[in-house]
C-alpha atoms as a PDB file:
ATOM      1  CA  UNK A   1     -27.492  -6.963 -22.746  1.00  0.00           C
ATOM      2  CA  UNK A   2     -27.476  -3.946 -20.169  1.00  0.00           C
ATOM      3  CA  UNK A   3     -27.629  -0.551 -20.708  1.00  0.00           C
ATOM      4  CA  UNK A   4     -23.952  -0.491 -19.572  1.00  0.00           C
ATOM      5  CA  UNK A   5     -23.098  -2.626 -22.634  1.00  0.00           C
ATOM      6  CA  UNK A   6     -24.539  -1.358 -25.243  1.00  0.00           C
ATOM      7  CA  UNK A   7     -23.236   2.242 -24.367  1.00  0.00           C
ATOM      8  CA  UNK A   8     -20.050   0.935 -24.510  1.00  0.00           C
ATOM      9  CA  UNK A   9     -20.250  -0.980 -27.936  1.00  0.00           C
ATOM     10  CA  UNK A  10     -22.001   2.647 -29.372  1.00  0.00           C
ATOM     11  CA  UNK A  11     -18.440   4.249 -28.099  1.00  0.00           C
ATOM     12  CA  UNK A  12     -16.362   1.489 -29.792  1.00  0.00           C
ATOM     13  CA  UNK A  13     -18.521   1.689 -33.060  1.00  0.00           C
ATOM     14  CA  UNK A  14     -18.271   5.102 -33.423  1.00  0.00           C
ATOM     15  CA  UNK A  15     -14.099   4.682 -32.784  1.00  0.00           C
ATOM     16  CA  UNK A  16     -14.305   5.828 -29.329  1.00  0.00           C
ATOM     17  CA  UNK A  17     -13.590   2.420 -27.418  1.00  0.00           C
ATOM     18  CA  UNK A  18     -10.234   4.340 -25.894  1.00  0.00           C
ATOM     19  CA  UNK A  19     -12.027   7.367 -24.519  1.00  0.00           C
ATOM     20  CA  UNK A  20     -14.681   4.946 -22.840  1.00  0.00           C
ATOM     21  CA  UNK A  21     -12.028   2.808 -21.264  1.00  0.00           C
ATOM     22  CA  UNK A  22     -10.537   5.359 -19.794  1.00  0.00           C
ATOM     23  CA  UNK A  23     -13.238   6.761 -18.255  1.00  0.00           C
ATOM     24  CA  UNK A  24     -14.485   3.820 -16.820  1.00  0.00           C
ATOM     25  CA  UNK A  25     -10.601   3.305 -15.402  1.00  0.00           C
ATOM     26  CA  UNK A  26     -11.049   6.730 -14.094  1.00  0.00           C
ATOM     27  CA  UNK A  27     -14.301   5.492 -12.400  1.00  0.00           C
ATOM     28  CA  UNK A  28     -13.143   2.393 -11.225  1.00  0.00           C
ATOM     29  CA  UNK A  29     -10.014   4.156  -9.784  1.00  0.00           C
ATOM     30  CA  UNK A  30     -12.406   6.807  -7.812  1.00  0.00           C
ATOM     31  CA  UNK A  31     -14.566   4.109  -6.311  1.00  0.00           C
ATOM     32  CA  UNK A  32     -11.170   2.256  -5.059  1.00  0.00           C
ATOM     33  CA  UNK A  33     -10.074   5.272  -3.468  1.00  0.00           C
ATOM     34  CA  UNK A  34     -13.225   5.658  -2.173  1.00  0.00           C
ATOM     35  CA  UNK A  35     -13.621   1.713  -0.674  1.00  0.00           C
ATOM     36  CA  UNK A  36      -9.666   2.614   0.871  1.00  0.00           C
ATOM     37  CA  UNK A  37     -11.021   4.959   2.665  1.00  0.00           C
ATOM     38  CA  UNK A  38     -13.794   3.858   3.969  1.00  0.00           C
ATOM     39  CA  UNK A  39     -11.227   0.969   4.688  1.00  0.00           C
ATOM     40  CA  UNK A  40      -9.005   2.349   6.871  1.00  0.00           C
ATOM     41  CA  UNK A  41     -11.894   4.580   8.848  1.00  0.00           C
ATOM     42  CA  UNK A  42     -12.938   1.263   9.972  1.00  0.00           C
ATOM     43  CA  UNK A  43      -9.770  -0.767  10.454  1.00  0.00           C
ATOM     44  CA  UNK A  44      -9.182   2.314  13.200  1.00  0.00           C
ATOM     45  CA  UNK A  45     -12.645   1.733  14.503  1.00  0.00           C
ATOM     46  CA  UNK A  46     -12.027  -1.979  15.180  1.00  0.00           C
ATOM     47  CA  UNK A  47      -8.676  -1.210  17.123  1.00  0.00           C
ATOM     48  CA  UNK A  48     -10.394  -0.720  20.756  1.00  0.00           C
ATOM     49  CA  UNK A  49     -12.168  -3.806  19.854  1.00  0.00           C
ATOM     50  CA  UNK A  50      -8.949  -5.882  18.954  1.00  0.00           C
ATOM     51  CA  UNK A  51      -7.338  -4.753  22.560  1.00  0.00           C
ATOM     52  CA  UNK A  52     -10.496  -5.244  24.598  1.00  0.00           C
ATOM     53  CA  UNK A  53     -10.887  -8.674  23.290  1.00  0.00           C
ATOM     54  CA  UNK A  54      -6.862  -9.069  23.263  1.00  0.00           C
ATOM     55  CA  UNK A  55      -7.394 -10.895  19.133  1.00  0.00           C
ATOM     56  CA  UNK A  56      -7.501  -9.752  15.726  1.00  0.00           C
ATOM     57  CA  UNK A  57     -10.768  -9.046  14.034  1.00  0.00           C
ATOM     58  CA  UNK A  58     -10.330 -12.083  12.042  1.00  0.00           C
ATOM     59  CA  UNK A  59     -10.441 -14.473  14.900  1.00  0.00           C
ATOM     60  CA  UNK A  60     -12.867 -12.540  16.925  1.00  0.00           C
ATOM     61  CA  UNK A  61     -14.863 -12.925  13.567  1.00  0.00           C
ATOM     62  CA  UNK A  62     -14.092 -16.825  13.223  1.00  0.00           C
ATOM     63  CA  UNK A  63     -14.698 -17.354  17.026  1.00  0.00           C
ATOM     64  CA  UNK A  64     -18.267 -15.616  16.576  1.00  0.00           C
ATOM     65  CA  UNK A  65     -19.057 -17.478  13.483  1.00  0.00           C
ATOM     66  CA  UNK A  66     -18.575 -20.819  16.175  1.00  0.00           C
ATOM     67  CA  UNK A  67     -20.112 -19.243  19.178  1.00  0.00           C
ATOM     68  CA  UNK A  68     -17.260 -18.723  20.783  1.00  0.00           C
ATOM     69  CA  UNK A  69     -17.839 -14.952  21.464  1.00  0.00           C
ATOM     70  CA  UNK A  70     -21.690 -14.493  22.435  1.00  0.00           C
ATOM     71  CA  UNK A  71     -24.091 -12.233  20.959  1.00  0.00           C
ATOM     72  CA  UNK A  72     -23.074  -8.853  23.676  1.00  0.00           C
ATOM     73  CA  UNK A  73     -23.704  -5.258  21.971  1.00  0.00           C
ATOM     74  CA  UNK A  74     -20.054  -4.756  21.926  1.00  0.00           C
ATOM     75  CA  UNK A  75     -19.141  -7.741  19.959  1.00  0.00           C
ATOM     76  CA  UNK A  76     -22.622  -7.145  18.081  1.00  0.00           C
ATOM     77  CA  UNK A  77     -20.755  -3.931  17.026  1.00  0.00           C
ATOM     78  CA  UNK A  78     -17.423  -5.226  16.579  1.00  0.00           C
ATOM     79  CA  UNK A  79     -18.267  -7.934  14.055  1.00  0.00           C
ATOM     80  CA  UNK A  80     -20.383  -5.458  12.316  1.00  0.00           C
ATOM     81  CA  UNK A  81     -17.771  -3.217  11.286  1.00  0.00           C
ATOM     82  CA  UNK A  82     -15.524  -6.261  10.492  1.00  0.00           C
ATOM     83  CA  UNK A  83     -18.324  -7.682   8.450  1.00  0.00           C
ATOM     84  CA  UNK A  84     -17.814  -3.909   6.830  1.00  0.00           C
ATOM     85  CA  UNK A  85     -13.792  -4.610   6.721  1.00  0.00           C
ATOM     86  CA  UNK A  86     -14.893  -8.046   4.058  1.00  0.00           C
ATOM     87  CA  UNK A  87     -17.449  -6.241   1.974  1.00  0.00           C
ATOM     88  CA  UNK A  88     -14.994  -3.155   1.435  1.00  0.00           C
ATOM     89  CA  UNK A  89     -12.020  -5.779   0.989  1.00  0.00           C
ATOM     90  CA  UNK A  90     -13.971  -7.749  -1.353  1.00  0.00           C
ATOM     91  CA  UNK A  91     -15.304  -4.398  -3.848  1.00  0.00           C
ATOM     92  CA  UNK A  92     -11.785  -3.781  -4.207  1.00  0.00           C
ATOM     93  CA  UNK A  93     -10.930  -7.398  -5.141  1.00  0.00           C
ATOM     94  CA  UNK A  94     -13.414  -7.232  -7.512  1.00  0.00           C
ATOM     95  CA  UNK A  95     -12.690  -3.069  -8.860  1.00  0.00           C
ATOM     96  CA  UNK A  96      -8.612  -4.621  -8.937  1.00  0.00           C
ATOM     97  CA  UNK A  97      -9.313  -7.556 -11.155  1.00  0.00           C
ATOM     98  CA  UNK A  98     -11.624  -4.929 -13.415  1.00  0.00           C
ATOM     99  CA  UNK A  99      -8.258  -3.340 -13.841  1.00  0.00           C
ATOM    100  CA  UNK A 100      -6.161  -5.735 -14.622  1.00  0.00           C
ATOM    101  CA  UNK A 101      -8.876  -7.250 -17.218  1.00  0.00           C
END
């Protein structure tokens, strides 16, 4: 059992399950808003990219995954941020379904 857990069975022992749930829903909220962010700074970053290339990010990123795209700096760069855009997607998939739990 982590640390995590056993914290939070002490808090719902002692009758305090309510005040730890809500500050971990306060937590999780400030990390989403945080992940959003970060989210939009680089869906604006991959813009240029998109019109250069004349495609989304998601088929630039499915057309370098078959290597349809090469390996230049600039798409080096684009597909890194996009790789960003899926981590940042999926941390608030996961933070969401924490809520909803």
């Amino acid at each position: 059992m982590s640390t995590l857990q056993q914290k939070v069975e002490a808090m719902e022992k002692v009758g305090a399950g309510d005040l730890a749930d809500q500050a971990l829903q306060k937590l999780i909220r400030l990390h989403m808003q945080k992940y959003e962010r970060h989210l939009a700074d680089v869906q604006r970053e991959l813009v240029p990219f998109e019109q250069q290339y004349g495609m989304s990010s998601a088929e630039g990123h499915r057309r370098f995954l078959a290597g349809e795209l090469g390996d230049s700096a600039d798409v080096m760069e684009w597909m890194g941020l996009y790789d960003d855009v899926l981590l940042y997607q999926e941390r608030l998939a996961t933070l969401r379904a924490a809520t909803e739990a």
